[in-house]
C-alpha atoms as a PDB file:
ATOM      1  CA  UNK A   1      61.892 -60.765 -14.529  1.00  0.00           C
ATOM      2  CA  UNK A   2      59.747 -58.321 -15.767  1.00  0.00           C
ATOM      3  CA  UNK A   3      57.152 -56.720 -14.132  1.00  0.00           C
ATOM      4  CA  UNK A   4      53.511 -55.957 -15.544  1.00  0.00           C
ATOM      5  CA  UNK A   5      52.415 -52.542 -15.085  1.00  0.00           C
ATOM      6  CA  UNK A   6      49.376 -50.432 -14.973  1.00  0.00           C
ATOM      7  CA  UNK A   7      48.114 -46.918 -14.413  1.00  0.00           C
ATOM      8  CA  UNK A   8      45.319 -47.498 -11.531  1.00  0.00           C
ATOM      9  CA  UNK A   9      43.490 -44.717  -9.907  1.00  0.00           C
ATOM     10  CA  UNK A  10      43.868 -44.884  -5.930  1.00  0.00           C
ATOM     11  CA  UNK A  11      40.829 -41.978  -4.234  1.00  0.00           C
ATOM     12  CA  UNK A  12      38.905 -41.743  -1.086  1.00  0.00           C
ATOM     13  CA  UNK A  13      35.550 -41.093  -1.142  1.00  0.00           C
ATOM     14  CA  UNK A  14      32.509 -41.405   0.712  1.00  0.00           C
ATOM     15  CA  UNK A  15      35.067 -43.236   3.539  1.00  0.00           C
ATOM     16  CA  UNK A  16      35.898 -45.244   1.539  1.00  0.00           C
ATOM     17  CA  UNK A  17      39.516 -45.886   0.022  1.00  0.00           C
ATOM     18  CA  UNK A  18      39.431 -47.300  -3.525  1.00  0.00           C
ATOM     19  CA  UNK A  19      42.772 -49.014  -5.015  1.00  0.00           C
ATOM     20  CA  UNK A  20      41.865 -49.640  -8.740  1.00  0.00           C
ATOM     21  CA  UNK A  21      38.188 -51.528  -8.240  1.00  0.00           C
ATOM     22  CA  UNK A  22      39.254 -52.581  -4.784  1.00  0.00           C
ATOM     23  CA  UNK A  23      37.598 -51.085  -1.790  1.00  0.00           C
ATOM     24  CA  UNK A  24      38.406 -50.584   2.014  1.00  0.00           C
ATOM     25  CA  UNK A  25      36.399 -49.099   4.270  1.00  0.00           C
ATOM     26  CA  UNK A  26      38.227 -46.607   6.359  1.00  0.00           C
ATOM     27  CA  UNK A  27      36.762 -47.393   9.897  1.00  0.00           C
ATOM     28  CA  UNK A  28      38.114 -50.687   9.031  1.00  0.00           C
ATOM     29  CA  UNK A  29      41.654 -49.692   8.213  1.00  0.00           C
ATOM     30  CA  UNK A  30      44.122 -50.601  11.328  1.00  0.00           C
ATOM     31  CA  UNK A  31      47.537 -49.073   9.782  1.00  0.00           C
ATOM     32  CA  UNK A  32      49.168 -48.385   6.412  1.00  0.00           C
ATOM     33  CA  UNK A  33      52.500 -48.573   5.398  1.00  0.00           C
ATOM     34  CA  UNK A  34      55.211 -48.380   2.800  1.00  0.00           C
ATOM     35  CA  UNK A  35      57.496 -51.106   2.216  1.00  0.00           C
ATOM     36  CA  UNK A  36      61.236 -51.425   0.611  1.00  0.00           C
ATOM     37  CA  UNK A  37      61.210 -53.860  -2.055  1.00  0.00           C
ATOM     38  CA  UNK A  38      64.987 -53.817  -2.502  1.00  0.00           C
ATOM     39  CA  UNK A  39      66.319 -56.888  -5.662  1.00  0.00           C
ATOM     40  CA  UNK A  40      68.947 -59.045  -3.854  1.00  0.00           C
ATOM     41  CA  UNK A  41      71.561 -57.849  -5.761  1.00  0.00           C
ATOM     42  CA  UNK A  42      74.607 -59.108  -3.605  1.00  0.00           C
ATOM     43  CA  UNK A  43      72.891 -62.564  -3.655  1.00  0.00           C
ATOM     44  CA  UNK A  44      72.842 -62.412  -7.458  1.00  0.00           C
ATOM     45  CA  UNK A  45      76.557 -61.483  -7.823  1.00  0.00           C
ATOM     46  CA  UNK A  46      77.405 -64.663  -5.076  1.00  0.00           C
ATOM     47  CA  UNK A  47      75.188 -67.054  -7.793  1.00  0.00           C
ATOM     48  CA  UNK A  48      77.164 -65.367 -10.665  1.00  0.00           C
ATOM     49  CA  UNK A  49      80.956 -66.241  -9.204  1.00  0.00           C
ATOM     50  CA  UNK A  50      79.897 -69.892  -7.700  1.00  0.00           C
ATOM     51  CA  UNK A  51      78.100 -70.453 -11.355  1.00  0.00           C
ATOM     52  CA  UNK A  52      81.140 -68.916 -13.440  1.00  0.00           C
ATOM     53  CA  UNK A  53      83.708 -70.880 -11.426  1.00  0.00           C
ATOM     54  CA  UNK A  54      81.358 -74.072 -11.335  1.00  0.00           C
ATOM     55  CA  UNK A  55      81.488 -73.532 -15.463  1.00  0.00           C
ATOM     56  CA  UNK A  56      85.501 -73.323 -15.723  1.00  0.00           C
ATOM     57  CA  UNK A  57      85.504 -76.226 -13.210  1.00  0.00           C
ATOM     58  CA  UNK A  58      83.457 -79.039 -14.928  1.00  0.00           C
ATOM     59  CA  UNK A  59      85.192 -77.234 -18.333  1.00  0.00           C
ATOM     60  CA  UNK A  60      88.687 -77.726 -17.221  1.00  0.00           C
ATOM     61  CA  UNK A  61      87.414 -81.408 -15.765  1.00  0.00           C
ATOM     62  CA  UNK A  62      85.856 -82.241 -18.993  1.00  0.00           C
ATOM     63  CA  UNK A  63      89.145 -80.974 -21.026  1.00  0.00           C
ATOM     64  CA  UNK A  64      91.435 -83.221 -19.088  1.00  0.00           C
ATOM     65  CA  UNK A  65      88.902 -86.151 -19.201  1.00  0.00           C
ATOM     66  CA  UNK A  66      89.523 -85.671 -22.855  1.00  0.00           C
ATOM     67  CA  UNK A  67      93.152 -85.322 -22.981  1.00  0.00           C
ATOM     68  CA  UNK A  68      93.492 -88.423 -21.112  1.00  0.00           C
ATOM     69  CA  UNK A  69      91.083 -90.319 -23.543  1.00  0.00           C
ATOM     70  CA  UNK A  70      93.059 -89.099 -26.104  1.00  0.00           C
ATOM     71  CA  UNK A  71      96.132 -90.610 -25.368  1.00  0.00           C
ATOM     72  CA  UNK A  72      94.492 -93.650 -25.013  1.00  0.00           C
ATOM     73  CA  UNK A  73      94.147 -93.386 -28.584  1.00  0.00           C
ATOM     74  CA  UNK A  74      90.673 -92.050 -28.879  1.00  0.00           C
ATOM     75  CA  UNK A  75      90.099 -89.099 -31.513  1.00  0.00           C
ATOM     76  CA  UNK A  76      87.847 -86.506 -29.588  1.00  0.00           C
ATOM     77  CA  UNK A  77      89.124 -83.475 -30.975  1.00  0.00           C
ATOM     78  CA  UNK A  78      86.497 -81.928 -32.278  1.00  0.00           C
ATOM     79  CA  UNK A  79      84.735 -82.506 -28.668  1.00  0.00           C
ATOM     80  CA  UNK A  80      87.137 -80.418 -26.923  1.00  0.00           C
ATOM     81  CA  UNK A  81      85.974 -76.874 -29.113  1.00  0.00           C
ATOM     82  CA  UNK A  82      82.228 -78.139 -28.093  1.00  0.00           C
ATOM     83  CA  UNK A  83      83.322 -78.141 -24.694  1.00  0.00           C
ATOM     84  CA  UNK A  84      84.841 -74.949 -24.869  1.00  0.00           C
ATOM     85  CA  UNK A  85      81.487 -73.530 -26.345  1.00  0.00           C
ATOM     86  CA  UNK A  86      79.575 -75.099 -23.590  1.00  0.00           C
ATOM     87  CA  UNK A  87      81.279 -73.678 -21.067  1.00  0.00           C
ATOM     88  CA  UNK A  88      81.095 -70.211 -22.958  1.00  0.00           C
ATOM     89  CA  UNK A  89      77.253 -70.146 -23.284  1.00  0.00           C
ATOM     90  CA  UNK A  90      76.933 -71.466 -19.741  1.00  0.00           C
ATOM     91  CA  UNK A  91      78.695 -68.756 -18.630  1.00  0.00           C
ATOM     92  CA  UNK A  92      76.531 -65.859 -21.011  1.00  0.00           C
ATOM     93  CA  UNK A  93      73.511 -67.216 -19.664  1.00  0.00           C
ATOM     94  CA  UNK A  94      74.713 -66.907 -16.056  1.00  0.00           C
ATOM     95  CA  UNK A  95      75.988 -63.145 -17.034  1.00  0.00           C
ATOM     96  CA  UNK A  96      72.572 -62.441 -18.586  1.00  0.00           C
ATOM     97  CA  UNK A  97      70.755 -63.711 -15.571  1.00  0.00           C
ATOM     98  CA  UNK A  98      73.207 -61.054 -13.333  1.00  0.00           C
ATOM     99  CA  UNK A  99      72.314 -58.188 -15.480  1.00  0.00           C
ATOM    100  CA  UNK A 100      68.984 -58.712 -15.530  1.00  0.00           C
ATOM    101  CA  UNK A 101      68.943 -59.082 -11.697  1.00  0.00           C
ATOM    102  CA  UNK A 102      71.147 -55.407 -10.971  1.00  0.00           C
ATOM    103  CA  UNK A 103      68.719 -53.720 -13.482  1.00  0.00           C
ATOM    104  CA  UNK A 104      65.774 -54.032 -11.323  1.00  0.00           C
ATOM    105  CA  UNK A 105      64.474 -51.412  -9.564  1.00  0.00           C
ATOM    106  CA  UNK A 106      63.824 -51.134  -5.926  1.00  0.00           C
ATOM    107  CA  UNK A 107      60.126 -51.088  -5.355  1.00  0.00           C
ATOM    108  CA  UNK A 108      57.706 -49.875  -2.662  1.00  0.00           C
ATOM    109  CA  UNK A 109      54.173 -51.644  -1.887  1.00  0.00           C
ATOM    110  CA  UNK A 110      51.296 -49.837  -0.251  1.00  0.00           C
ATOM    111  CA  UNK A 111      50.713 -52.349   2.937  1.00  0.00           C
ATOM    112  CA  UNK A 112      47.242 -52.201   3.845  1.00  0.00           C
ATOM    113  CA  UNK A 113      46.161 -53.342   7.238  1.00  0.00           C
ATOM    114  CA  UNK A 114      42.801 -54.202   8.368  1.00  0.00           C
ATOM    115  CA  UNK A 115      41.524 -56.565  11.266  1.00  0.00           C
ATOM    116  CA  UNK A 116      42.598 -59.314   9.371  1.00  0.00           C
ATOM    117  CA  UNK A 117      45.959 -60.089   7.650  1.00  0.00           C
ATOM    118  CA  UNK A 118      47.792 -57.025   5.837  1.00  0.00           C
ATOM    119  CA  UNK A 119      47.309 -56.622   2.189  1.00  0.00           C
ATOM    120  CA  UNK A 120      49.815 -54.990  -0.264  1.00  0.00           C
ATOM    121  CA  UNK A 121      47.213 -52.592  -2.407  1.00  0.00           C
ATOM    122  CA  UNK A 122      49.787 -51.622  -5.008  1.00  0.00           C
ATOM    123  CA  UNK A 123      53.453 -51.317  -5.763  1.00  0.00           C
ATOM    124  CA  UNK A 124      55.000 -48.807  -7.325  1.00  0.00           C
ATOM    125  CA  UNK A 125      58.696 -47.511  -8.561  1.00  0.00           C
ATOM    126  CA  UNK A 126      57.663 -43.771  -6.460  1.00  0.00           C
ATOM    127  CA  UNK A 127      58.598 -44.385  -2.826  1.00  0.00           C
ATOM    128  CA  UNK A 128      57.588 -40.555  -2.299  1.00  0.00           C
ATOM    129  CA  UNK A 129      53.591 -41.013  -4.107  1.00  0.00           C
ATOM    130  CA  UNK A 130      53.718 -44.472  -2.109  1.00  0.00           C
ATOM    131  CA  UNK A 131      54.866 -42.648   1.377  1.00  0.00           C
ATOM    132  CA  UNK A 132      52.516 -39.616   0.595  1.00  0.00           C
ATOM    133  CA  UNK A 133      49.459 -42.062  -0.263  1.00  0.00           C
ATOM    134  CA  UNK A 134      50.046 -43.554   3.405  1.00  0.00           C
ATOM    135  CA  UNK A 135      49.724 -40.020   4.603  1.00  0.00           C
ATOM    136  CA  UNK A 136      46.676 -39.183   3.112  1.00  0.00           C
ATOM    137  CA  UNK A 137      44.902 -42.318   4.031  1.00  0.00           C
ATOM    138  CA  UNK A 138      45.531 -41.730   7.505  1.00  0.00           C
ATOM    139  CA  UNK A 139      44.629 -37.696   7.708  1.00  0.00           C
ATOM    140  CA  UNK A 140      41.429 -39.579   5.929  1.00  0.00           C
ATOM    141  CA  UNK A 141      40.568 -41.258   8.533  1.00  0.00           C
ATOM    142  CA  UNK A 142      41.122 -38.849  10.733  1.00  0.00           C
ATOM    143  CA  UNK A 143      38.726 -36.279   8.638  1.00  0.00           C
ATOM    144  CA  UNK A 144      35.597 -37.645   7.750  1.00  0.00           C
ATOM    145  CA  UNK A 145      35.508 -35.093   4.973  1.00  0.00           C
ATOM    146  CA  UNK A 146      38.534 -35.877   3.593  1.00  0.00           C
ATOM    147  CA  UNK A 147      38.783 -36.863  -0.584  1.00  0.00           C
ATOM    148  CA  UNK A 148      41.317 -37.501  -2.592  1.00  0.00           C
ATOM    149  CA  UNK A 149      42.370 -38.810  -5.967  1.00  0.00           C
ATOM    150  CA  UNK A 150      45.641 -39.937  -7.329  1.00  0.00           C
ATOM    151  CA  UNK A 151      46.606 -41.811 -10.728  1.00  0.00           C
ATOM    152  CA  UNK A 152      49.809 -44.313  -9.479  1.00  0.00           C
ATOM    153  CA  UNK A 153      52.019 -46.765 -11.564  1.00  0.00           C
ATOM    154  CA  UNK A 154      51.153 -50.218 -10.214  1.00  0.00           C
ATOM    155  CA  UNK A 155      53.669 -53.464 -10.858  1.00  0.00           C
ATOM    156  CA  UNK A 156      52.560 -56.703 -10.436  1.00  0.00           C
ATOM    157  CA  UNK A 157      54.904 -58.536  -8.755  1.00  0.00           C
ATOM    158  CA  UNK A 158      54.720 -62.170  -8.259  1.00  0.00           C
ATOM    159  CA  UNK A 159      51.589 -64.280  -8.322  1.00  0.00           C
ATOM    160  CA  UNK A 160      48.077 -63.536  -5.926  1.00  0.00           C
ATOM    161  CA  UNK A 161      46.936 -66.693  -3.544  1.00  0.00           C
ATOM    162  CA  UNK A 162      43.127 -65.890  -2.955  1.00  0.00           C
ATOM    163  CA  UNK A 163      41.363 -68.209  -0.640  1.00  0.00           C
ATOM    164  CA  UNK A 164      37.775 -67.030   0.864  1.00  0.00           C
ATOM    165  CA  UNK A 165      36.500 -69.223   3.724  1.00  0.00           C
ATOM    166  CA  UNK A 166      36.081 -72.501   1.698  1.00  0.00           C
ATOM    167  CA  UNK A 167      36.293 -71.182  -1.892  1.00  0.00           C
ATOM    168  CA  UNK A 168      39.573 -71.542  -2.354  1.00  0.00           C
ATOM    169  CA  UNK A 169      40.045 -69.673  -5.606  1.00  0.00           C
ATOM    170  CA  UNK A 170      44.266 -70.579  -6.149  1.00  0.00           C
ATOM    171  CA  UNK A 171      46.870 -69.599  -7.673  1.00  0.00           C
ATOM    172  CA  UNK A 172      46.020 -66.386  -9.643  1.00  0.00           C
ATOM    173  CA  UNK A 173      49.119 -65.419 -11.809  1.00  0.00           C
ATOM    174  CA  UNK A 174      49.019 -61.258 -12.344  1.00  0.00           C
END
C-alpha cells in the first residue's frame, strides 16, 4: 500500500492551532500525543510461509491427482507444466505482497484530544517533528503568546469516517 502524501503547514496563532485548513481551539485541547504506527511485519512473514506452503501443498496435490489420472490412461501432460506455473505465480504474488509489507515505514500520527473523541491531525515518517509538534502545542497553551509555524510531511493513511450529528457524510477515501 502506498500512502498519499502532502506538505501541510501545522502553526498556532491567535490560540488557535491550525493543521492544514483544520482548526482547534487551544482552550479546547485536553492532551496531545504521538503515536507508533509500526507495519506488522512478523504477521506478514507468518501469511508468507502458511501461503508458500499452502501453494506447494495444493501443487504437489494437484500433481499426484494428475499422475493418477494418467495412468488411468488420460493424457494431461501438458496440465502438469500449467500446474507448475500456477503454483510459481501464486507464490511471486505472495513474495511481492511480503516485500511490499517490510518496505513500509513506521509512522507516527499527531493524536489530538479534545472533549470529545481524539483525532489523529496528521501522520508523518518524522517521529522527532511529530514529538516536538506535541511539545509546542502544549507550551502553547500554556503561553497565551505563544506562535509557531512548521511545514510537516502528512500521509494519508487509510480512509476518514465523518459523521456530524445526523449528517452522516460516509466513507471519505483520502
Amino acid at each position: 500500500m502506498s500512502y498519499k502524501r502532502e506538505f501541510i503547514n501545522v502553526r498556532v496563532s491567535r490560540r488557535v492551532l491550525w493543521v492544514g485548513a483544520e482548526a482547534y481551539p487551544l482552550q479546547n485541547i485536553a492532551r496531545a500525543q504521538t503515536i507508533k504506527i509500526v507495519p506488522k511485519r512478523g504477521a506478514a512473514v507468518g501469511r508468507y510461509i502458511a501461503a508458500v506452503v499452502l501453494w506447494v501443498i495444493l501443487g504437489i496435490v494437484a500433481a499426484a491427482a494428475i499422475s493418477s489420472a494418467m495412468r488411468f490412461g488420460y493424457n494431461y501432460q501438458s496440465t502438469s507444466g500449467v500446474v507448475v506455473i500456477v503454483v510459481l505465480v501464486l507464490i511471486v504474488i505472495s513474495t511481492i505482497r511480503l516485500i511490499r509489507v517490510l518496505s513500509r515505514r513506521t509512522l507516527y500520527a499527531l493524536v489530538i484530544e479534545t472533549a470529545g473523541t481524539p483525532y489523529t491531525a496528521l501522520v508523518s515518517a518524522d517521529g522527532n517533528m511529530v514529538t516536538r509538534l506535541v511539545h509546542l502545542i502544549m507550551d502553547a497553551i500554556d503561553n497565551p503568546q505563544a506562535e509557531f509555524q512548521l511545514q510537516v510531511e502528512n500521509f494519508h493513511v487509510g480512509d476518514k469516517i465523518q459523521q456530524f450529528g445526523n449528517q452522516n457524510v460516509g466513507k471519505v477515501s483520502r
